[in-house]
PDB file of N, CA and C in Angstrom:
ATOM      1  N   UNK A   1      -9.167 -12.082   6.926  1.00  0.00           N
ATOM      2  CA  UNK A   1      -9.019 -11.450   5.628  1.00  0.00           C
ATOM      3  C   UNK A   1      -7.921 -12.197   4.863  1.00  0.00           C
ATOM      4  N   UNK A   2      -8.060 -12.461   3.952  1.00  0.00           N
ATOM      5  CA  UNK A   2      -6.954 -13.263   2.867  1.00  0.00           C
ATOM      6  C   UNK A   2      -5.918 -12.282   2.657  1.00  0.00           C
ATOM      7  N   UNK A   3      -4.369 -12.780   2.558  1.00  0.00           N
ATOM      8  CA  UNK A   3      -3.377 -12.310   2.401  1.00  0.00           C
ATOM      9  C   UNK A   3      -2.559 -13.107   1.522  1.00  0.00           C
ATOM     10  N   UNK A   4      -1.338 -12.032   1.603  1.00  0.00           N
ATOM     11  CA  UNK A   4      -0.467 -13.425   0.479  1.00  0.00           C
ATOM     12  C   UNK A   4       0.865 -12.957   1.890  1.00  0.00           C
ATOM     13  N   UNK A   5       1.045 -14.899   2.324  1.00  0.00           N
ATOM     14  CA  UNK A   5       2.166 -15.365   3.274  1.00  0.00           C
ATOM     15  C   UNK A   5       3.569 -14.875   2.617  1.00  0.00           C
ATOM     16  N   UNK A   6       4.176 -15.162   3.049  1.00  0.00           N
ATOM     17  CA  UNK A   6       5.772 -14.983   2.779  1.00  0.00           C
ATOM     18  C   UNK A   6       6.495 -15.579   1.934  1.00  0.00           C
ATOM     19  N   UNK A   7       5.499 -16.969   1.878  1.00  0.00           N
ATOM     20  CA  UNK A   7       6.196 -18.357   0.897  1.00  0.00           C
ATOM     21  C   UNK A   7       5.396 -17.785  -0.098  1.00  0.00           C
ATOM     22  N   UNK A   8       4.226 -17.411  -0.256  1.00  0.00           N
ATOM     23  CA  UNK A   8       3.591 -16.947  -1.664  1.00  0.00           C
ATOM     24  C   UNK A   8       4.046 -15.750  -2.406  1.00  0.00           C
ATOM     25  N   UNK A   9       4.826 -14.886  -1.414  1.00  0.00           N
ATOM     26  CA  UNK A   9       5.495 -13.474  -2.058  1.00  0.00           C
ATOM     27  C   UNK A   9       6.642 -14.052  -2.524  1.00  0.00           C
ATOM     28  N   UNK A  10       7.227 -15.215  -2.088  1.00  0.00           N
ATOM     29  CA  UNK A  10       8.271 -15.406  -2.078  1.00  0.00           C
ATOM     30  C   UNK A  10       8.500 -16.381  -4.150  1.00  0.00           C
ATOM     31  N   UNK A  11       7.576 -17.434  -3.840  1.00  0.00           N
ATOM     32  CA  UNK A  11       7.151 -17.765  -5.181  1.00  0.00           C
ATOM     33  C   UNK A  11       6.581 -17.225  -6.225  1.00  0.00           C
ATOM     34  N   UNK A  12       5.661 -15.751  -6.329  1.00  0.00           N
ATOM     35  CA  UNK A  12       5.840 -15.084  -7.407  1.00  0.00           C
ATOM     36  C   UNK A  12       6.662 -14.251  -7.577  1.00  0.00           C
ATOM     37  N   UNK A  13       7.827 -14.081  -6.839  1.00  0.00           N
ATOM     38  CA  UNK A  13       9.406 -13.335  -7.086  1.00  0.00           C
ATOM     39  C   UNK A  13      10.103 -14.626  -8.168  1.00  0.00           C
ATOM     40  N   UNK A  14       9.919 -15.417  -7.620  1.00  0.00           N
ATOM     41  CA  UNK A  14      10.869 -16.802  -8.008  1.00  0.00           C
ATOM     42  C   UNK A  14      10.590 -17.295  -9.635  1.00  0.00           C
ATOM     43  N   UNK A  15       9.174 -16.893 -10.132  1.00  0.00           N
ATOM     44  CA  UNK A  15       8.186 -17.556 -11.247  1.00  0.00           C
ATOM     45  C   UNK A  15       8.485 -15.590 -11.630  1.00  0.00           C
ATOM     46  N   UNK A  16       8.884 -14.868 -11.790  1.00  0.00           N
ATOM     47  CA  UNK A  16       8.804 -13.462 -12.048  1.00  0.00           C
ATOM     48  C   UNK A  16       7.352 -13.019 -12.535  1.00  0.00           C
ATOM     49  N   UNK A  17       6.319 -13.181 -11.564  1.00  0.00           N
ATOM     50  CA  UNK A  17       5.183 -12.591 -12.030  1.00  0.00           C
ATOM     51  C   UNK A  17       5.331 -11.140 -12.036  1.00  0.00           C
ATOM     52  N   UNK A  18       4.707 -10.200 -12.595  1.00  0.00           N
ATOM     53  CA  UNK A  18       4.920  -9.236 -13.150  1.00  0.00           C
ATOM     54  C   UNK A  18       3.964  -8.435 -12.513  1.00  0.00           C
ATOM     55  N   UNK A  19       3.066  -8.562 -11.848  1.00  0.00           N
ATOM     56  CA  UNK A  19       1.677  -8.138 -10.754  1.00  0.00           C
ATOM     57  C   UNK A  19       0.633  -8.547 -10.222  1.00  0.00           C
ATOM     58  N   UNK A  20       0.444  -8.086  -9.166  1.00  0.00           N
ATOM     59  CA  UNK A  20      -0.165  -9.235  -8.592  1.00  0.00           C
ATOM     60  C   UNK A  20      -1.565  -7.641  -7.922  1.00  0.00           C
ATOM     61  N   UNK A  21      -2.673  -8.248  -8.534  1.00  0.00           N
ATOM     62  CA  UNK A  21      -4.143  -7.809  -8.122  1.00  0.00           C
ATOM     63  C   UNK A  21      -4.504  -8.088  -6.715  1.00  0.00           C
ATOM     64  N   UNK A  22      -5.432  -7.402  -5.687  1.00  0.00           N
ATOM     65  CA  UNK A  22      -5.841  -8.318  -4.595  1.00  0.00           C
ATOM     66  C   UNK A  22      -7.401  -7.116  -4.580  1.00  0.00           C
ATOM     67  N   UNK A  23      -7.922  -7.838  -3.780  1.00  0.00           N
ATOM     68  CA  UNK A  23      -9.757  -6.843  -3.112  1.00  0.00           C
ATOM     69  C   UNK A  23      -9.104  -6.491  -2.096  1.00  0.00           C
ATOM     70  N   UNK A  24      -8.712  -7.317  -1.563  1.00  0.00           N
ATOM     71  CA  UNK A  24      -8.060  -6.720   0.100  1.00  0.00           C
ATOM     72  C   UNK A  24      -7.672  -5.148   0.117  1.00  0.00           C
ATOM     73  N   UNK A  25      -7.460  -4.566   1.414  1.00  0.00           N
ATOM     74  CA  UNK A  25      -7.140  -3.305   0.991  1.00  0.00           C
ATOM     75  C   UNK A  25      -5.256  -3.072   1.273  1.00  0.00           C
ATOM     76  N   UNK A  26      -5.065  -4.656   1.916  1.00  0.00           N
ATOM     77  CA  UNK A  26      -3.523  -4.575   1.825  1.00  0.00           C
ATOM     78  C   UNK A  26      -3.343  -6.776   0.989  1.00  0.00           C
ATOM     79  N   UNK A  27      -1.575  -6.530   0.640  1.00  0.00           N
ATOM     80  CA  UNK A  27      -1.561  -7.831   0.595  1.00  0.00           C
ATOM     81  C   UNK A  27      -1.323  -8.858   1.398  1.00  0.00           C
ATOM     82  N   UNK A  28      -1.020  -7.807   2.434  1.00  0.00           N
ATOM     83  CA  UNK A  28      -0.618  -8.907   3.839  1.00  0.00           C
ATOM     84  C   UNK A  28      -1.109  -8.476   4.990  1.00  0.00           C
ATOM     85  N   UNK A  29      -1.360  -9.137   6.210  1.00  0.00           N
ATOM     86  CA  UNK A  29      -2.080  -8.536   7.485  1.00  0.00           C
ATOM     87  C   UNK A  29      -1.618  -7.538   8.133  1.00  0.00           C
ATOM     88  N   UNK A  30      -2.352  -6.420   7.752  1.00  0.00           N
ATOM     89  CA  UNK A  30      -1.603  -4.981   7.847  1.00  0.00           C
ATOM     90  C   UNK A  30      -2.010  -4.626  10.154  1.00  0.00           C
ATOM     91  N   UNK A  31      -2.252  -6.220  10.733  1.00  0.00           N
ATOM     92  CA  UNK A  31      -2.169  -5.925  11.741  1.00  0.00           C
ATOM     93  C   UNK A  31      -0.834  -6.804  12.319  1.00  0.00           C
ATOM     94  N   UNK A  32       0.383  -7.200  11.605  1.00  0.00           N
ATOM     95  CA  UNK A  32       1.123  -7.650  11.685  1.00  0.00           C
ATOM     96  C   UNK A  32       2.078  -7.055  10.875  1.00  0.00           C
ATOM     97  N   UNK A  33       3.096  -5.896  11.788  1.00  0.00           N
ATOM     98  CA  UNK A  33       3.609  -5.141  10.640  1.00  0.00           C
ATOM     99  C   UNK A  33       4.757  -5.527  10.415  1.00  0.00           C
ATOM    100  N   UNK A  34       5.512  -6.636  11.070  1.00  0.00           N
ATOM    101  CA  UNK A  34       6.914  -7.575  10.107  1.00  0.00           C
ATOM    102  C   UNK A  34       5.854  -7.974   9.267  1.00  0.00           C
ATOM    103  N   UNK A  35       5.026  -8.880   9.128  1.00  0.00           N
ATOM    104  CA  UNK A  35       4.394  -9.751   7.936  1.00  0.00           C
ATOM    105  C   UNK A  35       4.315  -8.363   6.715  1.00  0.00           C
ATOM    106  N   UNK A  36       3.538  -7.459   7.406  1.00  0.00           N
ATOM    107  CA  UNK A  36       3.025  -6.327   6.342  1.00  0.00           C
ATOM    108  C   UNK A  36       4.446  -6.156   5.502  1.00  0.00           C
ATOM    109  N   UNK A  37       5.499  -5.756   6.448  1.00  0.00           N
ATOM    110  CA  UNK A  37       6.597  -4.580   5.873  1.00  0.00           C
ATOM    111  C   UNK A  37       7.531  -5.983   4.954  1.00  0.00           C
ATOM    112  N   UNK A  38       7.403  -7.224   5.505  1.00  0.00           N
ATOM    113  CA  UNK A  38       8.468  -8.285   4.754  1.00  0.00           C
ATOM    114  C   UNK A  38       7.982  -8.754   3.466  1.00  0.00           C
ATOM    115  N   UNK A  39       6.569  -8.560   3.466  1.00  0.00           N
ATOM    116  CA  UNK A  39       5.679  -8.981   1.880  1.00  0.00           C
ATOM    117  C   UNK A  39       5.866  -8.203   1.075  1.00  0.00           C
ATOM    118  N   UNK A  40       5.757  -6.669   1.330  1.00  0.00           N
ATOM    119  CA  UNK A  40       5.785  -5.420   0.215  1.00  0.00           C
ATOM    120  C   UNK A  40       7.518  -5.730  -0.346  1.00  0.00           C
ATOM    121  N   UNK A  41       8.428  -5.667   0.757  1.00  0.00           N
ATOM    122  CA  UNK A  41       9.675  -5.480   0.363  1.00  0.00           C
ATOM    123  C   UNK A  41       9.757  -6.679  -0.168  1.00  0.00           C
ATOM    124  N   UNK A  42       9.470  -7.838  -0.222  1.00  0.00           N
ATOM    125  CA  UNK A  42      10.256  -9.182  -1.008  1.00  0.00           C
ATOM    126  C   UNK A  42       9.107  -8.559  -2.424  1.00  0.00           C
ATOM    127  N   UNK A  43       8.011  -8.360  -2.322  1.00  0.00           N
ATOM    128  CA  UNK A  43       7.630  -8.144  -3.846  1.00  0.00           C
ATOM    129  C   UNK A  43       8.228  -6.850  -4.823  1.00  0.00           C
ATOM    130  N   UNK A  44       8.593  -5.411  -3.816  1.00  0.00           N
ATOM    131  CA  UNK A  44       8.816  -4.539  -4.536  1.00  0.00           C
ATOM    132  C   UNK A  44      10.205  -4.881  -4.796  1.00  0.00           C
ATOM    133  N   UNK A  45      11.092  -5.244  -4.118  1.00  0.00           N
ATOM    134  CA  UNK A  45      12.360  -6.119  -4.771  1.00  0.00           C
ATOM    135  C   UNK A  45      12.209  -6.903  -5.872  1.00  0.00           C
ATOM    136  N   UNK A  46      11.707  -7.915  -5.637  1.00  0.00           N
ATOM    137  CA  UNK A  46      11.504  -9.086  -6.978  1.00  0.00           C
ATOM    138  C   UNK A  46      10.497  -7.918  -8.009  1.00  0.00           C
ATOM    139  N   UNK A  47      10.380  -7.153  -8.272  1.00  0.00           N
ATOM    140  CA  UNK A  47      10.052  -6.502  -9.374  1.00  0.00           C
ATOM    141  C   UNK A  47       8.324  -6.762  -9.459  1.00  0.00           C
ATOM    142  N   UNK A  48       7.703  -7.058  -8.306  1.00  0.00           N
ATOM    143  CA  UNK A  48       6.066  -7.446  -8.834  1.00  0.00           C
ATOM    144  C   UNK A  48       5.479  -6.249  -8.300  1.00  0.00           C
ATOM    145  N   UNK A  49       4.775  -5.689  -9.104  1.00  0.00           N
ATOM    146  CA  UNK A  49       3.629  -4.458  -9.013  1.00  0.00           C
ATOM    147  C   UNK A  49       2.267  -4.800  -8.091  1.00  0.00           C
ATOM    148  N   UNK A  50       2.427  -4.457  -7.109  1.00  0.00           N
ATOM    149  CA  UNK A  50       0.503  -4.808  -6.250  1.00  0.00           C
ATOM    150  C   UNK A  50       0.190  -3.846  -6.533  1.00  0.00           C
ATOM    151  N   UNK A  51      -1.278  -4.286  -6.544  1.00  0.00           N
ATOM    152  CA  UNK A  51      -2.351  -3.333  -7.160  1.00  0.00           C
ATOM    153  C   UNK A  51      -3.562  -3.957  -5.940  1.00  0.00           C
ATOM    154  N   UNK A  52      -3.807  -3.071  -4.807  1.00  0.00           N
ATOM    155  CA  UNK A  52      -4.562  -3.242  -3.499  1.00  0.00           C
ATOM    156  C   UNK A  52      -6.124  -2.373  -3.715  1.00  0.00           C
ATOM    157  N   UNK A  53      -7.017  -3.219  -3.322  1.00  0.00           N
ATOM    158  CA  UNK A  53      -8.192  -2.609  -2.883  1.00  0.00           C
ATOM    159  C   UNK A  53      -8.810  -2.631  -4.040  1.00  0.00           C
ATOM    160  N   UNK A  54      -8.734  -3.891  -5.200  1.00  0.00           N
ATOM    161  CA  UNK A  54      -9.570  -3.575  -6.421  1.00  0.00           C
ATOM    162  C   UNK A  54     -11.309  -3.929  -6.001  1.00  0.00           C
ATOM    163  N   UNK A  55     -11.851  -3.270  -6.649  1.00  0.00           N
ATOM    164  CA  UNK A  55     -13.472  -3.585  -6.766  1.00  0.00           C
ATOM    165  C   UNK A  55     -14.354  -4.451  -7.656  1.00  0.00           C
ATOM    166  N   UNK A  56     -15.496  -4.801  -7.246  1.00  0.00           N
ATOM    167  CA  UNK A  56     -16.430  -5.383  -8.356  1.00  0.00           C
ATOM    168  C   UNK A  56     -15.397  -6.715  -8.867  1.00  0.00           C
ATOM    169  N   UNK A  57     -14.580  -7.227  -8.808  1.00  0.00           N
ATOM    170  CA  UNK A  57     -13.966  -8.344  -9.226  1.00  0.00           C
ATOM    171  C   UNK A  57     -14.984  -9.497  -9.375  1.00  0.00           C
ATOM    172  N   UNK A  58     -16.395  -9.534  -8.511  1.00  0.00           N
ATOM    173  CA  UNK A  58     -17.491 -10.388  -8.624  1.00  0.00           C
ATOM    174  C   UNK A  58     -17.806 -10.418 -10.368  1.00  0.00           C
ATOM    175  N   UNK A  59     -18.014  -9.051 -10.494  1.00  0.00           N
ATOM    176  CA  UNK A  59     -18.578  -8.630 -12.120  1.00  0.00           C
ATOM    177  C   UNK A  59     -18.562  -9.053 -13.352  1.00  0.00           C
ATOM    178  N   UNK A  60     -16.827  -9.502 -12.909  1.00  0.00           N
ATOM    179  CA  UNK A  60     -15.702 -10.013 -14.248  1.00  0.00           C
ATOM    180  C   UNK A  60     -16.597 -11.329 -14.796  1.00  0.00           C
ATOM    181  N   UNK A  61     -16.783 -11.573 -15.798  1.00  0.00           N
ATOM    182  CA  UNK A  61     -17.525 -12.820 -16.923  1.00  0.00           C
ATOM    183  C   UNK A  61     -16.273 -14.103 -17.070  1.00  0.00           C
ATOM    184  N   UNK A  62     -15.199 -13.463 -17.436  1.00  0.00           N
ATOM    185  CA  UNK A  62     -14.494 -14.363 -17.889  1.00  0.00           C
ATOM    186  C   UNK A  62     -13.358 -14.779 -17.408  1.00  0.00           C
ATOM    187  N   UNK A  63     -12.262 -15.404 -17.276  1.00  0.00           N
ATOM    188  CA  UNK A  63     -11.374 -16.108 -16.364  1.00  0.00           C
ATOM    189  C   UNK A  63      -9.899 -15.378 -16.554  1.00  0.00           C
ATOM    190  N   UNK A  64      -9.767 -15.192 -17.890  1.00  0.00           N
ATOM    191  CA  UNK A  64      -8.756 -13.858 -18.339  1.00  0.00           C
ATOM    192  C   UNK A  64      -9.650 -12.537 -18.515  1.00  0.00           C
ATOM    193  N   UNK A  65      -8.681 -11.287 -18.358  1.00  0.00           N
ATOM    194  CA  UNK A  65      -9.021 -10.391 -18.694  1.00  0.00           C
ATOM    195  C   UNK A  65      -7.498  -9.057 -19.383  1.00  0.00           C
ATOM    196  N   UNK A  66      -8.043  -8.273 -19.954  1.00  0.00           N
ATOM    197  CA  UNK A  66      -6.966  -7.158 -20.017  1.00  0.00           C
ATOM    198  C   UNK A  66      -7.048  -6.272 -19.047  1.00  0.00           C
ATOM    199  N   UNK A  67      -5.519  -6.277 -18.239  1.00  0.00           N
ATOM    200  CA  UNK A  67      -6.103  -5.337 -17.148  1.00  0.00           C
ATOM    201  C   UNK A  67      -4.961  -4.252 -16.883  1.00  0.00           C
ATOM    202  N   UNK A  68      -6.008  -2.795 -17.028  1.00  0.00           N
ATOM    203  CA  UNK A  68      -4.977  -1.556 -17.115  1.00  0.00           C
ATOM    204  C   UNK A  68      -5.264  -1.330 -15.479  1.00  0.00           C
ATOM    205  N   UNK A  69      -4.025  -0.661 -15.104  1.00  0.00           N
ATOM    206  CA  UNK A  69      -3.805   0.287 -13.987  1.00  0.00           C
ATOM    207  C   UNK A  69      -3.278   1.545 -14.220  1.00  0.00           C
ATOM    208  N   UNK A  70      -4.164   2.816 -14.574  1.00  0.00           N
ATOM    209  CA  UNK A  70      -3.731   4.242 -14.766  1.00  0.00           C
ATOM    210  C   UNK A  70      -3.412   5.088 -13.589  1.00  0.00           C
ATOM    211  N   UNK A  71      -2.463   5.141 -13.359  1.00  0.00           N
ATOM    212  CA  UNK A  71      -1.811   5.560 -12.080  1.00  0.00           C
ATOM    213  C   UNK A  71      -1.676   7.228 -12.168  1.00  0.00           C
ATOM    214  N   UNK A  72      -1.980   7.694 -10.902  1.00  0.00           N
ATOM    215  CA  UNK A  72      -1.377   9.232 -10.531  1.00  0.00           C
ATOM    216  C   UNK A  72      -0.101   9.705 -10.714  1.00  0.00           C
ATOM    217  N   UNK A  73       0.348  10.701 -11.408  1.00  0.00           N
ATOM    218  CA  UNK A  73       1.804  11.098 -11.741  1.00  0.00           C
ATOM    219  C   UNK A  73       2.667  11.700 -10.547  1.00  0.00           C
ATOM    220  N   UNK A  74       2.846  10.991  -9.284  1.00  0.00           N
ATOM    221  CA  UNK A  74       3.173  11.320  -8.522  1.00  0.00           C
ATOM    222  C   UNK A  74       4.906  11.514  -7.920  1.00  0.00           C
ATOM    223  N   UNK A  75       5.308  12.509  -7.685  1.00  0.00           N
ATOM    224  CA  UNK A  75       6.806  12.288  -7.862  1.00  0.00           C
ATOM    225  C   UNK A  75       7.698  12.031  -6.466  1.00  0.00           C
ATOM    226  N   UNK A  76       7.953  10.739  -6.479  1.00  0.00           N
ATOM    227  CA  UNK A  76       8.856  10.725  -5.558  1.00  0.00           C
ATOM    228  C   UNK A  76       8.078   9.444  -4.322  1.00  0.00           C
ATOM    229  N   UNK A  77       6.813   9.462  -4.777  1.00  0.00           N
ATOM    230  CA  UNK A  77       6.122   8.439  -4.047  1.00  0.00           C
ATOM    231  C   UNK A  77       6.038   6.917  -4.319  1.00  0.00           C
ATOM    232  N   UNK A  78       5.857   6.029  -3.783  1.00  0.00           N
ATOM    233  CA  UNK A  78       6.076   4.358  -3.087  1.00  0.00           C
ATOM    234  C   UNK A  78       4.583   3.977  -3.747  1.00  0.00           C
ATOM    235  N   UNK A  79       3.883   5.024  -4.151  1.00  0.00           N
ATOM    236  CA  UNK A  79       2.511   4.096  -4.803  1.00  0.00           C
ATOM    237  C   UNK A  79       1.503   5.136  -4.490  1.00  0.00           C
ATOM    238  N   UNK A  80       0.349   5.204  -5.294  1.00  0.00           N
ATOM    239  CA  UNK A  80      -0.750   5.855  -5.531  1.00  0.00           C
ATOM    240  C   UNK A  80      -1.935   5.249  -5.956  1.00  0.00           C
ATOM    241  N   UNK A  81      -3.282   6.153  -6.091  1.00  0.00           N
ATOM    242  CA  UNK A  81      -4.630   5.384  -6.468  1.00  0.00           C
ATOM    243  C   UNK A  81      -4.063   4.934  -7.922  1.00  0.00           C
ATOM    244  N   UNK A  82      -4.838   4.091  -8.011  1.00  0.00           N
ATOM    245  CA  UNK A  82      -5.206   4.178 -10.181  1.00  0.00           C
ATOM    246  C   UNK A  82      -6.152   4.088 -10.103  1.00  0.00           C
ATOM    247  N   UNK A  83      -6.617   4.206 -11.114  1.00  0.00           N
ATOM    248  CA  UNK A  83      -8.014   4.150 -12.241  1.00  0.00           C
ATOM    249  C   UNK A  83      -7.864   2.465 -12.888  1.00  0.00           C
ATOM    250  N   UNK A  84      -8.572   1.929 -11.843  1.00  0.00           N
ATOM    251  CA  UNK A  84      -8.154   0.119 -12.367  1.00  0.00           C
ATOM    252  C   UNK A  84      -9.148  -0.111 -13.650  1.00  0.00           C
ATOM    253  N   UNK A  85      -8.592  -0.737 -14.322  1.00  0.00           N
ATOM    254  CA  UNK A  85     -10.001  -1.047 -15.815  1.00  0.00           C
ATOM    255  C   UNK A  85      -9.279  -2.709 -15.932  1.00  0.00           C
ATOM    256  N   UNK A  86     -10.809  -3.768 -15.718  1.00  0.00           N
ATOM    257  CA  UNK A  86     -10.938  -4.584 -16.610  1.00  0.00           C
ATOM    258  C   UNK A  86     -11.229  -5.057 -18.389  1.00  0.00           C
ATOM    259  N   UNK A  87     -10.783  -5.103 -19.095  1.00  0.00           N
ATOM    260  CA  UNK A  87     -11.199  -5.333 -20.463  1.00  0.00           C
ATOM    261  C   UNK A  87     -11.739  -6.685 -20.290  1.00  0.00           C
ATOM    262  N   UNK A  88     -12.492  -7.391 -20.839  1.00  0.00           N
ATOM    263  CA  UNK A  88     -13.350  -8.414 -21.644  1.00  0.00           C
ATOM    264  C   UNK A  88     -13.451  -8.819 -22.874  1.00  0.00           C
ATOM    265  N   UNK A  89     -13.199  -9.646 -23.063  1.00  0.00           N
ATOM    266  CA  UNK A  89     -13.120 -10.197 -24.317  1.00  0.00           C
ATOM    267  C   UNK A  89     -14.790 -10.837 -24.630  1.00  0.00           C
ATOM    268  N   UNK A  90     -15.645 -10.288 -25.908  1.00  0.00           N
ATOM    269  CA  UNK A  90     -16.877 -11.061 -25.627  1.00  0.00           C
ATOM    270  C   UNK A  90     -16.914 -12.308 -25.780  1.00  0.00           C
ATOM    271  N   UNK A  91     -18.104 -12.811 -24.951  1.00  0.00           N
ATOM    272  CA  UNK A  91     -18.348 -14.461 -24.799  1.00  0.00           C
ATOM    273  C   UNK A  91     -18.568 -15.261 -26.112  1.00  0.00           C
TER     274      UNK A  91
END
């Protein structure tokens, strides 16, 4: 299953990407739980938002997109579902 390594969490902390999408249902090999627990914490430190387990990503037409994540108002919690939406720009 594709993941993002340590050097790749480590370089969109460094470049301040701002979130990072995956299909996977984690971003790192959630059967390796230093790898698991050292990826979340270097990204939720460096300020990058994962957004795990998106769908239909096949679907998408175009190479950019606008992309909302409407999140559950949950209080006190480390992360919840959203309501993921691609926008499209027409061809």
């Amino acid at each position: 299953m594709p993941r993002i390594s340590i050097e790749l969490a480590r370089w969109l902390v460094d470049h301040q990407v701002a979130l990072i999408g995956v299909e996977p249902p984690s971003v790192a090999d959630v059967n390796n739980m230093a790898e698991l627990t050292e990826v979340h914490q270097m990204l939720f430190r460096g300020g990058v938002v994962i957004v795990e387990g998106l769908a239909n990503l096949d679907r998408l037409t175009q190479p950019e997109v606008e992309f909302i994540a409407l999140p559950l108002n949950i209080t006190w919690g480390d992360g919840c579902p959203v309501r993921a939406i691609a926008i499209e720009e027409p061809a």
